[in-house]
Protein backbone atom coordinates (compact mmCIF):
# COMPACT_ATOMS: atom_id res chain seq x y z
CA UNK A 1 21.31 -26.32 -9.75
CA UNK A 2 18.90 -23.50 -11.51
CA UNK A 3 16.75 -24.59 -13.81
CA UNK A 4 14.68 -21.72 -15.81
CA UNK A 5 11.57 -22.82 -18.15
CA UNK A 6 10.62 -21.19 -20.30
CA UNK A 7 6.97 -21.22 -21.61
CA UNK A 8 4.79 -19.19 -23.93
CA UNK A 9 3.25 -17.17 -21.04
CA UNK A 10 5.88 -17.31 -18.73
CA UNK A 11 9.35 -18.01 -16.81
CA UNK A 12 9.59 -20.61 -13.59
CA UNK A 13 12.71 -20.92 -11.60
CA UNK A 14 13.43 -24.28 -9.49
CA UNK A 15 16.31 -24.80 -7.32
CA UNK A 16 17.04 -28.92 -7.48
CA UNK A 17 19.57 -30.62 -5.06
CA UNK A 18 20.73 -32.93 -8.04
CA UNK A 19 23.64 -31.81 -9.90
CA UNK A 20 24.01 -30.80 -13.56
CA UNK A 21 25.12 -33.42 -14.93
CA UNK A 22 22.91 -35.79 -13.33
CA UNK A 23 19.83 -34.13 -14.23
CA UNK A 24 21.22 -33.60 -17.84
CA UNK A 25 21.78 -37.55 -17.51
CA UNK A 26 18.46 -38.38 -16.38
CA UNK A 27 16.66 -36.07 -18.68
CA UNK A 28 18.18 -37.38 -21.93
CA UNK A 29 17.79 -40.83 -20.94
CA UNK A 30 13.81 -40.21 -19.94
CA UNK A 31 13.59 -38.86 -23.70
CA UNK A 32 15.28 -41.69 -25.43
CA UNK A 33 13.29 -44.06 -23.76
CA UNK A 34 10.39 -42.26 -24.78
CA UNK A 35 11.17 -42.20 -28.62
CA UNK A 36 11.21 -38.05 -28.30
CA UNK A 37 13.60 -35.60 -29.60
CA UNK A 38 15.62 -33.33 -27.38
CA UNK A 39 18.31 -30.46 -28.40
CA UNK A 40 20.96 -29.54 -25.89
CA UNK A 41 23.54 -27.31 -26.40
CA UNK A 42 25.63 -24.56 -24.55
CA UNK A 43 24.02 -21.57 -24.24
CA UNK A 44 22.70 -18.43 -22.38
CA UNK A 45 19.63 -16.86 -20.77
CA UNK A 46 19.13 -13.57 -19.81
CA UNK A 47 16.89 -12.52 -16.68
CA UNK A 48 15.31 -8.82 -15.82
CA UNK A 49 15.93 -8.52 -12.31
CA UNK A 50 14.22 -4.96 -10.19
CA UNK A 51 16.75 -2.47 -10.03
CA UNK A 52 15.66 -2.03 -6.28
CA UNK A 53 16.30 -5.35 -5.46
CA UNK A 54 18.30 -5.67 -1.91
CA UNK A 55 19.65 -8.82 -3.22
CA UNK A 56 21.00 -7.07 -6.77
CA UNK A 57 24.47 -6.02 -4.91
CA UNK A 58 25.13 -9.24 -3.07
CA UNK A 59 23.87 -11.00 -6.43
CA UNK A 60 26.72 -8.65 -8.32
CA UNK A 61 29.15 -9.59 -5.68
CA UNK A 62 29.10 -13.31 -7.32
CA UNK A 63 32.71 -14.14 -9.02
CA UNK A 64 30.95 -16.98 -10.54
CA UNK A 65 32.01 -18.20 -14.54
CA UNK A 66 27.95 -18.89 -14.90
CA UNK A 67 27.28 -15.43 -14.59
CA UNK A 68 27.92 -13.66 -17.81
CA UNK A 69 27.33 -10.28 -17.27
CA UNK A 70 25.13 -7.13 -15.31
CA UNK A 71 23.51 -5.09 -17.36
CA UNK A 72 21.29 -1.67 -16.48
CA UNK A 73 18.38 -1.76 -18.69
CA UNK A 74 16.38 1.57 -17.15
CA UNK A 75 15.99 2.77 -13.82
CA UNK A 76 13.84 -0.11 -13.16
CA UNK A 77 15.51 -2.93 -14.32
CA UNK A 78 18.57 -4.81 -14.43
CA UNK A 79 19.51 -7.83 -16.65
CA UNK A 80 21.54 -10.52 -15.73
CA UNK A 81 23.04 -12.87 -18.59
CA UNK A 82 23.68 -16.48 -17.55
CA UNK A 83 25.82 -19.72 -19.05
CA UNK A 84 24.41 -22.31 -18.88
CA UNK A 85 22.65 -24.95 -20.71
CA UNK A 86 19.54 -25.37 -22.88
CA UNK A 87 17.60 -28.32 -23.96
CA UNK A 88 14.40 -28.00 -25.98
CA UNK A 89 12.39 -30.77 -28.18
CA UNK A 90 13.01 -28.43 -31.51
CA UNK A 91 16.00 -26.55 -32.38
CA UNK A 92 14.45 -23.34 -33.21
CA UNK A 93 12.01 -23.25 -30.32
CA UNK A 94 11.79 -20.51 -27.80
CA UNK A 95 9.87 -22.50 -25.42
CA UNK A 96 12.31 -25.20 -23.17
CA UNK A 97 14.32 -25.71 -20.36
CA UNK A 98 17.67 -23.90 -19.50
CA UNK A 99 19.48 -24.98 -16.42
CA UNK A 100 22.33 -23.71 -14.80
CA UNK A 101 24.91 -24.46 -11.57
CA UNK A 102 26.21 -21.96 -8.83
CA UNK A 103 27.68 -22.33 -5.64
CA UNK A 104 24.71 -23.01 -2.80
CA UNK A 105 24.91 -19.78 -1.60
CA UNK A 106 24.63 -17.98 -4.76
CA UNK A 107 21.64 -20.52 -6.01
CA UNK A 108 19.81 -19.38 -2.73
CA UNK A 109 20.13 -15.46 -3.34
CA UNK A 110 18.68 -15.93 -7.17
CA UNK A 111 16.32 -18.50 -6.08
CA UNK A 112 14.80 -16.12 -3.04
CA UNK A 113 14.98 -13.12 -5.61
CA UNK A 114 12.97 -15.20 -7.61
CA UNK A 115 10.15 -15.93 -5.34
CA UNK A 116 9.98 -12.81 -3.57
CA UNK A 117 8.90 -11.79 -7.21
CA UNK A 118 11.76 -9.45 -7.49
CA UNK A 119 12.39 -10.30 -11.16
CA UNK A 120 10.36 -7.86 -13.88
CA UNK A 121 8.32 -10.08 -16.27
CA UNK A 122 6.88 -8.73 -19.38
């Protein structure tokens, strides 16, 4: 599983062993025992990967129904839309959690993309 957090300053990826629905399990449970408010639904998250990656065309190789869609932003970039799901304390926010489930192969090619800080941050 992918999970994806989003913060004011910034995006961290973390590849996690548990399953989806495990985590999503745990995660809602941890909050109603804490008397706090979570929002889950289905959604999607979109990720600016370098156009010069050498991981992009094994990446787009993926017949996966998580990934969405390629699309070429500019000669530098390229964006890649994921399904998945998101869970946030506030409807409306822009800061929370999305997570996400491939096959272990394709987790380890976005994961490694990820930390060889191959993805284009604004």
């Amino acid at each position: 599983m992918l999970k994806l957090t989003y913060t004011e300053n910034k995006l961290s990826l973390d590849y996690l062993k548990q399953s989806l629905e495990d985590w999503i399990n745990t995660r809602v449970l941890v909050t109603v025992r804490s008397a706090a408010s979570i929002h889950i639904e289905s959604s999607t998250a979109s990720v600016l990967i370098s156009a010069d990656s050498p991981y992009l065309t094994e990446f787009e190789k993926v017949n996966s129904e998580n990934v969405v869609e390629f699309c070429r932003c500019d000669a530098e970039s390229v964006e890649v839309v994921l399904k998945g799901i998101w869970l946030t304390s506030e409807v409306a926010s822009e800061t929370g959690i999305f997570v996400t489930e491939f096959d272990d192969s394709t987790e380890f090619i976005f994961h490694k993309m990820f930390k060889c800080e191959l993805f284009c941050y604004a």
